[in-house]
N, C-alpha and C. Protein backbone atom coordinates (compact mmCIF):
# COMPACT_ATOMS: atom_id res chain seq x y z
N UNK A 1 0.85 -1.19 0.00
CA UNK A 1 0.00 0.00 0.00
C UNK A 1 0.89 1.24 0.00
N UNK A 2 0.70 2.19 -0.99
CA UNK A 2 1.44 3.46 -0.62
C UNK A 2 0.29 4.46 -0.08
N UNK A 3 1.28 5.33 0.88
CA UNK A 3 0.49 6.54 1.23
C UNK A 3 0.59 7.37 0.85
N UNK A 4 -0.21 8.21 0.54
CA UNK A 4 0.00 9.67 -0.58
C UNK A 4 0.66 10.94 0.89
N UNK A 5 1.08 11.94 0.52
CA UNK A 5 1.39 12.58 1.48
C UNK A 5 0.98 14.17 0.68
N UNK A 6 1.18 14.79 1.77
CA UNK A 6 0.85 16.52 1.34
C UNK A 6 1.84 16.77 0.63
N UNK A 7 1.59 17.51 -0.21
CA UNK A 7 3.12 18.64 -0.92
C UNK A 7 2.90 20.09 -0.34
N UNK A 8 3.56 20.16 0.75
CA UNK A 8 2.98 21.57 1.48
C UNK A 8 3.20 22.65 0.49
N UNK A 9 4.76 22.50 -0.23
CA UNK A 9 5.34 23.66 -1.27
C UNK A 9 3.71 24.27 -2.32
N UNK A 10 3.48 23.21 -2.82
CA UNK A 10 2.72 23.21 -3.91
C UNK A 10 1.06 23.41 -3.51
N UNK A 11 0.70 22.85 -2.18
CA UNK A 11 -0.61 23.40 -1.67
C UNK A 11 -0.76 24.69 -1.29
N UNK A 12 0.71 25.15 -0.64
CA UNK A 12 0.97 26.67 -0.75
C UNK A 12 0.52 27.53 -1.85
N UNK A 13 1.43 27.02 -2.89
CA UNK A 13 1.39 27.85 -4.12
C UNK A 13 -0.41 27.78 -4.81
N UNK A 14 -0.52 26.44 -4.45
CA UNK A 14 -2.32 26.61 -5.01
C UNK A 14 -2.88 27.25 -4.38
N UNK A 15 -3.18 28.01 -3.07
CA UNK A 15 -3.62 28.35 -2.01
C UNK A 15 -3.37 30.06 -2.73
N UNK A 16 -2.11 30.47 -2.71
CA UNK A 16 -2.30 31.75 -3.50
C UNK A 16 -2.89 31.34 -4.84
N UNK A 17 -2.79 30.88 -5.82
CA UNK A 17 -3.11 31.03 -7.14
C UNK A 17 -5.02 31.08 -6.86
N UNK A 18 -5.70 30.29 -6.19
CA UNK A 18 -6.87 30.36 -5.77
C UNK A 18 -7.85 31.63 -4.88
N UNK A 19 -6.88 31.89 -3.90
CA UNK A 19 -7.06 33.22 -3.66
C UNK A 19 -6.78 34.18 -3.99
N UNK A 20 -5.96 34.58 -5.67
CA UNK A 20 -5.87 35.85 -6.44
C UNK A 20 -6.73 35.76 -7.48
N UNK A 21 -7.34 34.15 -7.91
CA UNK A 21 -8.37 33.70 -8.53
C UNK A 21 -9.80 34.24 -8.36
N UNK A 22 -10.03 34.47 -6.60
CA UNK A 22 -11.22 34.64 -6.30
C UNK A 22 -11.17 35.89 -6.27
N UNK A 23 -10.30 36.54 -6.08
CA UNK A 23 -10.49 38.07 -6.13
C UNK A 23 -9.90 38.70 -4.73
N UNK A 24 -9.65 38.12 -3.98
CA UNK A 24 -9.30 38.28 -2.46
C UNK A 24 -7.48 38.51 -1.83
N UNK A 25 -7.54 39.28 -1.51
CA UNK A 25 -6.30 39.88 -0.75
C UNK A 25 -6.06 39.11 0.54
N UNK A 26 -4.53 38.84 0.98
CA UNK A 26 -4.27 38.65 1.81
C UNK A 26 -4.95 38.91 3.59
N UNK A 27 -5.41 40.66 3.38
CA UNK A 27 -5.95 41.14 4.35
C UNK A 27 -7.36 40.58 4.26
N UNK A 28 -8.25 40.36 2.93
CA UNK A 28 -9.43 39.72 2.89
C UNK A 28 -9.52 38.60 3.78
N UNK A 29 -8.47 37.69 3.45
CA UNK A 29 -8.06 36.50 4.51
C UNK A 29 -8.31 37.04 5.67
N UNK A 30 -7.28 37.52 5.76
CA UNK A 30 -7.30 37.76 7.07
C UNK A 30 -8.10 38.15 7.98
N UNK A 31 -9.56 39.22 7.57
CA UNK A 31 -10.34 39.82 8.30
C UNK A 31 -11.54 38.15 8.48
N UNK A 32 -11.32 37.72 7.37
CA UNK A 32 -12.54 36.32 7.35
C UNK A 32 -12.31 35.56 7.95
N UNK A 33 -10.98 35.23 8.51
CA UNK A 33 -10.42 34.44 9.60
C UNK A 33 -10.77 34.86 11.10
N UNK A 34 -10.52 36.48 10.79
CA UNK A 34 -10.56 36.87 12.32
C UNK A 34 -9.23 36.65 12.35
N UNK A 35 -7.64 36.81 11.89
CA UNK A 35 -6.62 36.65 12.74
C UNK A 35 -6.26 38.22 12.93
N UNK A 36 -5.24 38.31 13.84
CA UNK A 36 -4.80 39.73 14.06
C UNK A 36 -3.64 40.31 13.56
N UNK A 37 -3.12 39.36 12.72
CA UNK A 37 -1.49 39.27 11.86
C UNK A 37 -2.14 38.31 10.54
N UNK A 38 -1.39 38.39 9.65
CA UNK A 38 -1.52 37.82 8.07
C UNK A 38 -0.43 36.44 8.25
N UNK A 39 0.24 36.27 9.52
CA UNK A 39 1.18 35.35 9.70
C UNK A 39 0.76 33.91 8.85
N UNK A 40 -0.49 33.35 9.40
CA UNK A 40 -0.49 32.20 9.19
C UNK A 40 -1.05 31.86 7.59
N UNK A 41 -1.60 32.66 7.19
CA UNK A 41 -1.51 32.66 5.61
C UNK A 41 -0.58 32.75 4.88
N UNK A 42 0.37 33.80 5.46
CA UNK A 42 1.56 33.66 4.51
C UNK A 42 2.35 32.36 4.67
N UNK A 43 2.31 32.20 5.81
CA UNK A 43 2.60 30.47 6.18
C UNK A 43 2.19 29.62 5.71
N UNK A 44 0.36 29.55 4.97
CA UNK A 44 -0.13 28.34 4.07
C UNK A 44 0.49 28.76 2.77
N UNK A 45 0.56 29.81 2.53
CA UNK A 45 1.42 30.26 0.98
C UNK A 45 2.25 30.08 0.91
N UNK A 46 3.27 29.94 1.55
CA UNK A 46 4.40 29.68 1.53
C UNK A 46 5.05 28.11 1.73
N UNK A 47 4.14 27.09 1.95
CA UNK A 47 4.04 26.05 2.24
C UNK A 47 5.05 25.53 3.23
N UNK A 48 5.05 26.34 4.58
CA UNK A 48 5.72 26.52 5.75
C UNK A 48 5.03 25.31 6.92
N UNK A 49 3.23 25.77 6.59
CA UNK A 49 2.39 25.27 7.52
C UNK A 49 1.19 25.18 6.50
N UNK A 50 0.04 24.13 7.04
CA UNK A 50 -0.67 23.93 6.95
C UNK A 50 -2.03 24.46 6.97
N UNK A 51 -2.91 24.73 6.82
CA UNK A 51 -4.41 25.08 7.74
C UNK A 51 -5.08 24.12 7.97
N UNK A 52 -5.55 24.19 9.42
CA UNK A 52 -6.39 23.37 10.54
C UNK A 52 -7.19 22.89 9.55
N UNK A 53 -8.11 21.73 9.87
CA UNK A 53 -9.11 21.22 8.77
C UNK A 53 -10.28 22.59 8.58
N UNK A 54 -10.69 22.20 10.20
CA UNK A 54 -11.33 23.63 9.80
C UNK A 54 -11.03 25.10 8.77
N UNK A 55 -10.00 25.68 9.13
CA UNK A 55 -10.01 26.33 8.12
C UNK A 55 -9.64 26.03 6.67
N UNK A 56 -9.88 24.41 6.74
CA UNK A 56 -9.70 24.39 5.29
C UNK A 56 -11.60 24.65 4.50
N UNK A 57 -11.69 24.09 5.38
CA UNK A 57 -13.20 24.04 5.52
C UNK A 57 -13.44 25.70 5.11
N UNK A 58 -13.36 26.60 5.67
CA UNK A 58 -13.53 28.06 5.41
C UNK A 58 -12.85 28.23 4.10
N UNK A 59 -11.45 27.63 4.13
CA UNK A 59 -11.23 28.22 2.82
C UNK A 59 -11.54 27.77 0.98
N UNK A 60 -11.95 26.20 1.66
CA UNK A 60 -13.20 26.09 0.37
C UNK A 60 -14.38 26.57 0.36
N UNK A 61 -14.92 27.07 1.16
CA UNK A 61 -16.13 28.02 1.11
C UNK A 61 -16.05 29.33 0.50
N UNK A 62 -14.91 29.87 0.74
CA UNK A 62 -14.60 31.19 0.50
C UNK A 62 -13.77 31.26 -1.13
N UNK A 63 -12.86 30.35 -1.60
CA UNK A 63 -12.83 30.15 -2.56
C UNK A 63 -13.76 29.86 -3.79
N UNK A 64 -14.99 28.67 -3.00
CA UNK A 64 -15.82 27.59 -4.48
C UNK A 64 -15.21 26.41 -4.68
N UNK A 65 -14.61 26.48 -3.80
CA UNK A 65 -13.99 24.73 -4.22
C UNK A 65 -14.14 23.62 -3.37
N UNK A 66 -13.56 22.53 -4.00
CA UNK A 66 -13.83 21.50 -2.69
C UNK A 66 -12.03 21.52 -1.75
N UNK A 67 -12.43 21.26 -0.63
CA UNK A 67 -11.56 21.05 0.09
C UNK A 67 -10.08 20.17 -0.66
N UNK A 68 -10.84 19.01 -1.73
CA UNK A 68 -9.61 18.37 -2.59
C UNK A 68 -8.72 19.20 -3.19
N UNK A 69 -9.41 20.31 -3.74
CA UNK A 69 -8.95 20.86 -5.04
C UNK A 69 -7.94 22.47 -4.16
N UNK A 70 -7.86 22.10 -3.20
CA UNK A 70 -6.78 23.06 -2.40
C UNK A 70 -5.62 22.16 -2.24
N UNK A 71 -6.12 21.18 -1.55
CA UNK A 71 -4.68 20.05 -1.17
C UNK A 71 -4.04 19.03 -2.52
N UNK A 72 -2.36 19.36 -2.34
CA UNK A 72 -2.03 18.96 -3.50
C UNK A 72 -1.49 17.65 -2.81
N UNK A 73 -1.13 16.28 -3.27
CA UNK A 73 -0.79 14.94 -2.85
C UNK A 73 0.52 15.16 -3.49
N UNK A 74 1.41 14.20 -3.24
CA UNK A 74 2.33 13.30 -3.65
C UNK A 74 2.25 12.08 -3.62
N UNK A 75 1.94 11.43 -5.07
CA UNK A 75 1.38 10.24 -4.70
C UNK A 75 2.62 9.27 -5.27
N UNK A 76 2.64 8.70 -4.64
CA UNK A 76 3.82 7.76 -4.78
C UNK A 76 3.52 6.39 -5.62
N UNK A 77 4.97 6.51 -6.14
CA UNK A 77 4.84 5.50 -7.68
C UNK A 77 5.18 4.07 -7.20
């Protein structure tokens, strides 16, 4: 059995390409989150860190997408 794993780099990079897609600014994030710093976004952009399920949850809502189509795999050959 292989296990697929995250590509944080590349869920990053989809994560911006999706949110300049929708029309939304960093600070947009940010106020829809409720955080008090842009830290942890630039952190999912940057594929540093992750977002909680939950906010993945928010951020396919806020995008239009499904939660899949944010997270990128590495699926192993």
């Amino acid at each position: 059995m292989t296990i697929p794993t995250i590509d944080m780099e590349r869920t990053g990079s989809n994560i911006t390409r999706l949110r300049v897609e929708a029309g939304f600014s960093v600070k947009d994030l940010q106020e829809v989150f409720g955080f008090t710093t842009p830290q942890a976004i630039y952190k999912w952009q940057h594929g540093t860190a992750m977002p909680t399920l939950d906010n993945l949850i928010i951020l396919a809502a806020v995008f239009n997408v499904h939660m899949d189509d944010i997270i990128i795999r590495n699926e192993a050959v």
